[in-house]
N, C-alpha and C. Protein backbone atom coordinates (compact mmCIF):
# COMPACT_ATOMS: atom_id res chain seq x y z
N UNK A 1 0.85 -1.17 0.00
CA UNK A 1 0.00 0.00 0.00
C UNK A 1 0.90 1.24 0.00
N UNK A 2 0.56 2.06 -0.99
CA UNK A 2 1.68 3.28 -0.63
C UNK A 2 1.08 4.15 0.47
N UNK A 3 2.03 5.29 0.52
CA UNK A 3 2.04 6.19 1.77
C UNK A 3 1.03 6.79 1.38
N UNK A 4 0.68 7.34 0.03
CA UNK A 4 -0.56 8.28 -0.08
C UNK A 4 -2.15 7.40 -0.11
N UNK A 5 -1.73 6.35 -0.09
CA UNK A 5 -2.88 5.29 0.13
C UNK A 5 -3.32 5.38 1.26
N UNK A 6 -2.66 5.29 2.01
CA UNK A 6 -2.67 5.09 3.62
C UNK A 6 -3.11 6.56 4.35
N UNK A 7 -2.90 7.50 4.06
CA UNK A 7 -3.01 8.68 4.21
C UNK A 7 -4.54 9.25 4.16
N UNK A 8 -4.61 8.69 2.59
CA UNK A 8 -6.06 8.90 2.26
C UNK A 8 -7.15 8.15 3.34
N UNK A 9 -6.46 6.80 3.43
CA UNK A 9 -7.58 5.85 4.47
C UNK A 9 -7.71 6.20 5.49
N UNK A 10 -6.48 7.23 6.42
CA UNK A 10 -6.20 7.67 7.39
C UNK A 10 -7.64 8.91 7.61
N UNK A 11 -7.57 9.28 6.69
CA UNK A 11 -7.91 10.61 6.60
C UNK A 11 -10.10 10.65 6.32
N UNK A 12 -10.29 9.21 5.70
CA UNK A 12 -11.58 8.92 5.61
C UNK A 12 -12.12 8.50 6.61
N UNK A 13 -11.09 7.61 7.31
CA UNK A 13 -11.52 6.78 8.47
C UNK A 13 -11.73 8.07 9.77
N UNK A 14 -11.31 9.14 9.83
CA UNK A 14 -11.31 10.36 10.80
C UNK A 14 -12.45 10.92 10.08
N UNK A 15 -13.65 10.90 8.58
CA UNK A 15 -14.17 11.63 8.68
C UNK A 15 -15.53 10.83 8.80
N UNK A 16 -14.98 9.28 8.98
CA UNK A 16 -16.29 8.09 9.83
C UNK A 16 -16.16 8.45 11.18
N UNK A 17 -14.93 8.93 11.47
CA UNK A 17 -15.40 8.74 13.50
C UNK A 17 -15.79 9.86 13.87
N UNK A 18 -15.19 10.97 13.12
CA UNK A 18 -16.30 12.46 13.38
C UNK A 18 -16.98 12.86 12.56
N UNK A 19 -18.21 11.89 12.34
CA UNK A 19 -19.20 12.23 11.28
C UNK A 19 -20.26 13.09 11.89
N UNK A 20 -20.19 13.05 13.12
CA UNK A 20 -21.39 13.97 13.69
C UNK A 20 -20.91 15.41 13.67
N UNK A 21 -21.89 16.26 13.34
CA UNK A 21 -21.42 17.57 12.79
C UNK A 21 -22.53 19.05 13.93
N UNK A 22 -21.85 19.82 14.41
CA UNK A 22 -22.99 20.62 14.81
C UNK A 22 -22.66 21.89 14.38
N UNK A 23 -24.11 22.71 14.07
CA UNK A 23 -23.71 24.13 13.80
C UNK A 23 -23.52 25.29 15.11
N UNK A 24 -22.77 26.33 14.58
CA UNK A 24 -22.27 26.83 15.80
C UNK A 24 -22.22 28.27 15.23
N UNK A 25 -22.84 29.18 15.54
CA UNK A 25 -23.44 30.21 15.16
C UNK A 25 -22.16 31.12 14.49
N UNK A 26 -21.11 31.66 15.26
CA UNK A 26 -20.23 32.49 14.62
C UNK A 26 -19.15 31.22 13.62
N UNK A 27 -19.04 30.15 14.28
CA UNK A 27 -17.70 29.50 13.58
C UNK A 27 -18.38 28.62 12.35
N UNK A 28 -19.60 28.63 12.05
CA UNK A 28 -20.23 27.32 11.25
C UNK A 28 -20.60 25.74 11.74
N UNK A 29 -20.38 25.12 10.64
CA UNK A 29 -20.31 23.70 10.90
C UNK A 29 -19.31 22.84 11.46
N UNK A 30 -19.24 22.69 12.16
CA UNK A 30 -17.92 21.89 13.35
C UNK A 30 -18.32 20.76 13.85
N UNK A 31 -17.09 19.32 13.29
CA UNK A 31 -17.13 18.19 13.46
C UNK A 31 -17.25 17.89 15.25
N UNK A 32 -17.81 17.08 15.09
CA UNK A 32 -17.94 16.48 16.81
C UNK A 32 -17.16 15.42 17.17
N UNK A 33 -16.11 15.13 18.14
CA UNK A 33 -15.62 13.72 18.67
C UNK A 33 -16.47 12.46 18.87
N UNK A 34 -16.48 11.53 18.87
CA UNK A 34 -16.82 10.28 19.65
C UNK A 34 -17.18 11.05 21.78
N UNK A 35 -18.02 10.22 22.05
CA UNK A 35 -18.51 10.52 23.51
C UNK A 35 -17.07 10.78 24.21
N UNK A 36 -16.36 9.81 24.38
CA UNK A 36 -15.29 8.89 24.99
C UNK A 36 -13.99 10.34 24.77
N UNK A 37 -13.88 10.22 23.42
CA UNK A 37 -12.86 11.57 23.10
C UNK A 37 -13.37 13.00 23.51
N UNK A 38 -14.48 13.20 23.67
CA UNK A 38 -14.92 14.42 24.44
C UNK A 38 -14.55 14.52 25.67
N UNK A 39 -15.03 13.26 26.26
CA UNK A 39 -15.16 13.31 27.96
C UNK A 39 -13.45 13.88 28.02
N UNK A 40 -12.41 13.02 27.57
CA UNK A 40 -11.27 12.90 27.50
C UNK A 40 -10.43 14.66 27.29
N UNK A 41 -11.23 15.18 25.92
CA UNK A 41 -10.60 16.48 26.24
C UNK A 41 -11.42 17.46 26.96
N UNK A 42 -12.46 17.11 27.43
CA UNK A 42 -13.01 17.92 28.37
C UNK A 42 -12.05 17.85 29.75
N UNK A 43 -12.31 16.83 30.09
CA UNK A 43 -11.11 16.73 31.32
C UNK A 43 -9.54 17.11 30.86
N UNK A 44 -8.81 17.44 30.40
CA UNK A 44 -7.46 18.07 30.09
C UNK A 44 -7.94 19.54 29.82
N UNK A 45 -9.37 20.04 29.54
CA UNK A 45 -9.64 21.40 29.78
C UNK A 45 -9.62 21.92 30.87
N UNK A 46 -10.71 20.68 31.79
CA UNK A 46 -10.75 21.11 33.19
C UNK A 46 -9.42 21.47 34.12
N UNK A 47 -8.94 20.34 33.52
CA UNK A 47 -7.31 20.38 34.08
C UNK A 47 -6.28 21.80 34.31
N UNK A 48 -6.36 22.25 32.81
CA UNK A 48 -5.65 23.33 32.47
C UNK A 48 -6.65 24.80 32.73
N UNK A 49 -7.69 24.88 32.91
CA UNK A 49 -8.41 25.82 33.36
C UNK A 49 -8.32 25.90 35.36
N UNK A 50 -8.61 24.25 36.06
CA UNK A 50 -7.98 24.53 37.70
C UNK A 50 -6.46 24.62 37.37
N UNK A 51 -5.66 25.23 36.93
CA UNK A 51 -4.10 25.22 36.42
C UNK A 51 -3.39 23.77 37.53
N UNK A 52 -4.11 23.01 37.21
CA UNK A 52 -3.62 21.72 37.78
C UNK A 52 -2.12 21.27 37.04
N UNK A 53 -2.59 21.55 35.49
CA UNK A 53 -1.42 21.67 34.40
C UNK A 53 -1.41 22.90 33.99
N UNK A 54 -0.23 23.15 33.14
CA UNK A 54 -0.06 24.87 32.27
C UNK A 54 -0.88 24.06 31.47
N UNK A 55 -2.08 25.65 30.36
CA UNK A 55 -2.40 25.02 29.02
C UNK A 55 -1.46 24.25 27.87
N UNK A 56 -0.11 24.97 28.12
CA UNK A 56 0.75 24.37 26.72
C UNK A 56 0.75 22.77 27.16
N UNK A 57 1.08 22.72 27.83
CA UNK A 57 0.98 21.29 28.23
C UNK A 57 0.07 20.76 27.50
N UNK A 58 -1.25 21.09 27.90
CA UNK A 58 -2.53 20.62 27.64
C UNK A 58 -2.82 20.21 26.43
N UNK A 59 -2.15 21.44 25.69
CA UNK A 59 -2.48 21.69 24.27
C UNK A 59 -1.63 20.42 23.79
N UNK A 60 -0.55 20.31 24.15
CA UNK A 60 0.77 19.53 23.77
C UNK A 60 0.16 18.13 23.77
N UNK A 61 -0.28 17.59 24.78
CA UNK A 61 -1.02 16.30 25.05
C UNK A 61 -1.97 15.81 24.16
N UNK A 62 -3.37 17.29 23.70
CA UNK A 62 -4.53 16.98 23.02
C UNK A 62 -3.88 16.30 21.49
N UNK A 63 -3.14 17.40 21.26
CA UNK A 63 -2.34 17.50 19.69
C UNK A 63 -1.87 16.57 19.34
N UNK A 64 -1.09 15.68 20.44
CA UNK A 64 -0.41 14.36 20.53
C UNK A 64 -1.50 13.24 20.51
N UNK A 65 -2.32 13.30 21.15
CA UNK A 65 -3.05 12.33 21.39
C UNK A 65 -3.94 11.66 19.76
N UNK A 66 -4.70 13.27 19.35
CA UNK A 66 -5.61 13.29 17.95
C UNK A 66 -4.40 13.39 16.76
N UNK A 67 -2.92 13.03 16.72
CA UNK A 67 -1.87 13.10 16.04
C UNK A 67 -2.17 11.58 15.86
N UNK A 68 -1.88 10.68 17.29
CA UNK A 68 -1.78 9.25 17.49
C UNK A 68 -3.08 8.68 16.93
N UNK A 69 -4.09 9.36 17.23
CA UNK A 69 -5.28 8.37 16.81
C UNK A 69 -5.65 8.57 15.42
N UNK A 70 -5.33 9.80 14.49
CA UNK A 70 -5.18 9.18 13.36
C UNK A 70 -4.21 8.51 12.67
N UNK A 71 -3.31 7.99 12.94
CA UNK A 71 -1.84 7.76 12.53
C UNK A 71 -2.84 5.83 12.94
N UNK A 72 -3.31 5.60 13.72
CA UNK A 72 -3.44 4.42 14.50
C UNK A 72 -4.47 3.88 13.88
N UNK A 73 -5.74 5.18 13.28
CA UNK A 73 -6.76 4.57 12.33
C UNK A 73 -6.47 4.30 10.93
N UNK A 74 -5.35 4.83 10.47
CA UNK A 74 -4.88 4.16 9.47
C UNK A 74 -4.01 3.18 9.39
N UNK A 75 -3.46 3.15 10.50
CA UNK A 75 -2.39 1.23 10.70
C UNK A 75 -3.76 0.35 10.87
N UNK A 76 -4.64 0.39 11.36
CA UNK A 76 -5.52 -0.74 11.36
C UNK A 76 -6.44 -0.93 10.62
N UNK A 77 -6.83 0.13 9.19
CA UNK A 77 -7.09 -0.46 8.50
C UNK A 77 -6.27 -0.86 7.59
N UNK A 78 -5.04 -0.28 7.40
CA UNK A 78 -4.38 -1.24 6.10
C UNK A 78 -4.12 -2.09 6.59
N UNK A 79 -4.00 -3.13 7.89
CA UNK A 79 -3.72 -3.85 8.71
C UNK A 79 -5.07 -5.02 8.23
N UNK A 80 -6.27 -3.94 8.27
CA UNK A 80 -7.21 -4.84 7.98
C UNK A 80 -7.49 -5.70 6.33
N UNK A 81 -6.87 -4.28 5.76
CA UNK A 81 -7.06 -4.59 4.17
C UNK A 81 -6.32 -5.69 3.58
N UNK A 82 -4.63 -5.89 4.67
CA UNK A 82 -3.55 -6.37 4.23
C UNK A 82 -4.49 -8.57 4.23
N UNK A 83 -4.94 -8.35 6.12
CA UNK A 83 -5.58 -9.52 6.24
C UNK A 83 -6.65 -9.70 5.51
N UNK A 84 -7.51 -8.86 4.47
CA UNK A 84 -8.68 -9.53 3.57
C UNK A 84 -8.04 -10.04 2.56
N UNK A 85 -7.20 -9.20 2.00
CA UNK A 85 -6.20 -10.05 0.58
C UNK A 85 -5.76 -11.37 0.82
N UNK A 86 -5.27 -11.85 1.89
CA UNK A 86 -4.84 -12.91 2.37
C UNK A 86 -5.04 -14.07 1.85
């Protein structure tokens, strides 16, 4: 599979897991997380708002985290595609 293959799958498979969409009066239409990934950066908000952490931190973590999980939705499906050819 090439890299721009993978990229692309990467990149479809992120617009299956945030398919839910809400409108938002000044910014438009804005994708929604999964429940689970909300709760998740809601709490690293809470975090960095009681300055439990600095925000950069915060920011540093979220960025990392939604970096990893698409990088991870595209290893498992070419992972998956590799095992249907099989």
């Amino acid at each position: 599979m090439s890299a721009l293959t993978r990229q692309l799958s990467g990149a479809h498979e992120s617009v299956r897991t945030y398919g839910r969409r809400v409108e938002i009066p000044m910014l438009g239409e804005v994708a929604v997380p999964p429940p689970d990934k909300l709760a998740y950066y809601t709490g690293l908000g809470v975090l960095a708002a009681l300055q439990v952490i600095e925000w950069p931190i915060a920011l540093v973590i979220t960025t990392g985290h939604v970096l990893a999980d698409q990088h991870m939705s595209g290893l498992v499906k070419g992972l998956g595609e590799a095992l249907e050819s099989a």
